[in-house]
Protein backbone atom coordinates (compact mmCIF):
# COMPACT_ATOMS: atom_id res chain seq x y z
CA UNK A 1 33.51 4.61 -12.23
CA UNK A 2 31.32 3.20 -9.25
CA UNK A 3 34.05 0.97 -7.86
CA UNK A 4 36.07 4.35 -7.98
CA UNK A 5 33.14 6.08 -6.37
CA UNK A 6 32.83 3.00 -3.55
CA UNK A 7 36.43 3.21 -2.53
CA UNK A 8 36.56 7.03 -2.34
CA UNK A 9 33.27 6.97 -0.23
CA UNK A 10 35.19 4.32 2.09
CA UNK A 11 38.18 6.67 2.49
CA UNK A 12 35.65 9.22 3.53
CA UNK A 13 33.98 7.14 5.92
CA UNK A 14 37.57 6.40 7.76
CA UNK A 15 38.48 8.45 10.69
CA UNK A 16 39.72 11.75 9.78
CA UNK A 17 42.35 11.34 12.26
CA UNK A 18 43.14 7.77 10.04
CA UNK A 19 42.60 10.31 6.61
CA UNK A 20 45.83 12.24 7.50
CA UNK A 21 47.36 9.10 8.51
CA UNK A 22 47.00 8.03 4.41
CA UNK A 23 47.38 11.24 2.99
CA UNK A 24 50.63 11.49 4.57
CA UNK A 25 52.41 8.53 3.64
CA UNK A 26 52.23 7.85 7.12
CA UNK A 27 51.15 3.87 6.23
CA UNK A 28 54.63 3.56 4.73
CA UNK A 29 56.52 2.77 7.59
CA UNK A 30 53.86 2.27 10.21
CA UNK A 31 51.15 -0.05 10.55
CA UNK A 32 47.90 -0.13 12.94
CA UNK A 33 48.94 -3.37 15.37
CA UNK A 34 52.23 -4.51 14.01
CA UNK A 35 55.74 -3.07 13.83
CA UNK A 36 57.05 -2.52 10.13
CA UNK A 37 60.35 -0.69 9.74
CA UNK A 38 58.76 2.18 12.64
CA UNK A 39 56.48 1.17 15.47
CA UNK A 40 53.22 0.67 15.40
CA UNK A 41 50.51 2.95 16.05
CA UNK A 42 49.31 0.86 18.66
CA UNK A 43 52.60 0.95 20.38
CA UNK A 44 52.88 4.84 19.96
CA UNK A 45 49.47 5.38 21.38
CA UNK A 46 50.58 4.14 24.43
CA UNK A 47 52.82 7.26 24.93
CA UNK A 48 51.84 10.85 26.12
CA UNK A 49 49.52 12.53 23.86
CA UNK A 50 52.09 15.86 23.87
CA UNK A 51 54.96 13.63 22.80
CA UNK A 52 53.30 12.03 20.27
CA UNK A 53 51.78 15.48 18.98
CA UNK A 54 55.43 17.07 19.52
CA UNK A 55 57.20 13.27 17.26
CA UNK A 56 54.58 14.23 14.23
CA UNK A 57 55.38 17.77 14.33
CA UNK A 58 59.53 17.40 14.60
CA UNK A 59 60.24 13.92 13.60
CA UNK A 60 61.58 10.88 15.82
CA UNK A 61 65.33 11.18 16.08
CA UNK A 62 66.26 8.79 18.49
CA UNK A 63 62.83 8.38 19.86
CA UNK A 64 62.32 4.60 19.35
CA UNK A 65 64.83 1.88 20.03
CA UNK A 66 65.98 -0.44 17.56
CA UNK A 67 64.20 1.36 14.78
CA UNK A 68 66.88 3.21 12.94
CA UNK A 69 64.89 5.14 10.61
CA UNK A 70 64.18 8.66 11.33
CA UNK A 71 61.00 9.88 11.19
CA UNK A 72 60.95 13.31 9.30
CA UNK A 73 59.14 16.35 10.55
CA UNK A 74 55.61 17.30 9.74
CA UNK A 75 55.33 20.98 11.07
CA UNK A 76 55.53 22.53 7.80
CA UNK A 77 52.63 19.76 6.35
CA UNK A 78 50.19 19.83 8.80
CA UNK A 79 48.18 22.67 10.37
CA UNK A 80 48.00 22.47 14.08
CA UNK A 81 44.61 21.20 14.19
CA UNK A 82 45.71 18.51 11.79
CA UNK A 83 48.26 17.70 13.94
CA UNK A 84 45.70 17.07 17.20
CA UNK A 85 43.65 15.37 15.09
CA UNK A 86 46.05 12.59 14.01
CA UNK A 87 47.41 12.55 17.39
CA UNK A 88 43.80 11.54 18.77
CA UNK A 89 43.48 9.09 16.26
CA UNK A 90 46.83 7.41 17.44
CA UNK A 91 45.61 7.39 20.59
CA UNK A 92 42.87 4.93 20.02
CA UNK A 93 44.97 2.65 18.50
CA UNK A 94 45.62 0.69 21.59
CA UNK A 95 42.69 0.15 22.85
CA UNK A 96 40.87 -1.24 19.80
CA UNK A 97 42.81 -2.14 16.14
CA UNK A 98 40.72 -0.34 13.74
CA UNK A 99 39.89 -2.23 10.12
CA UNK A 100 42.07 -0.67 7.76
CA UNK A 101 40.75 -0.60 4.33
CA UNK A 102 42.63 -2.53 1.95
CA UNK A 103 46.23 -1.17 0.94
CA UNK A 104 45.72 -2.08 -2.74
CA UNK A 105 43.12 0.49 -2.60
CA UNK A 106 45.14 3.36 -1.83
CA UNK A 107 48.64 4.34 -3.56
CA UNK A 108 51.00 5.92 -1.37
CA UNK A 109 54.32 7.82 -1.78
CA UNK A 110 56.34 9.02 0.93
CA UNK A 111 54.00 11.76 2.93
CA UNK A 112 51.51 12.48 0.64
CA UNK A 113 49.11 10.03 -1.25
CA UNK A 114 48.89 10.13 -4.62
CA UNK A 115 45.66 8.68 -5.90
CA UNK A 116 42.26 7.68 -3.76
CA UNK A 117 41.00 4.90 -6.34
């Protein structure tokens, strides 16, 4: 129960911006510094701050090439303010790659997280 406790307290410490990131399967495809089967989020934060707001909100067809997997859309998940909040969050992951906590402590599905151990 406090190892549970200790990893859920280290989710809450993250970024909130990095919190939607998780919650939304968004770790799936994308990683902080390194391309996966989508860019990175280091290499997104380097675009415009509308385009990346507009990619989250209506997916990525065509977006990015030489990835060939489409992003899906996020309009109908995320509030607006959710929306500006991840995008901020993306933003700083250029400048500095933020410690992600460890991916065995978080179980992911596609867009939505399933457990917080």
């Amino acid at each position: 129960m406090l190892k549970q406790m200790q990893k859920k307290a280290a989710f809450d410490a993250l970024p909130k911006g990095e919190q939607l990131a998780r919650r939304n399967g968004c770790f799936n495809c994308h990683a902080l510094d390194k391309s996966v089967i989508a860019p990175s989020f280091a290499q997104i934060s380097k675009r415009d701050a509308k385009e990346i707001r507009d990619t989250i909100k209506n997916g990525s067809q065509g977006k990015w090439k030489g990835f060939h997997v489409m992003m899906p859309a996020f309009k109908s998940r995320m509030t607006e303010k959710d929306l500006y909040t991840l995008q901020k969050w993306i933003g700083t992951c250029s400048s500095k790659i933020q410690k992600a906590i460890p991916a065995e402590n978080i179980k992911e599905t596609p867009w939505k997280v399933k457990h917080v151990i």
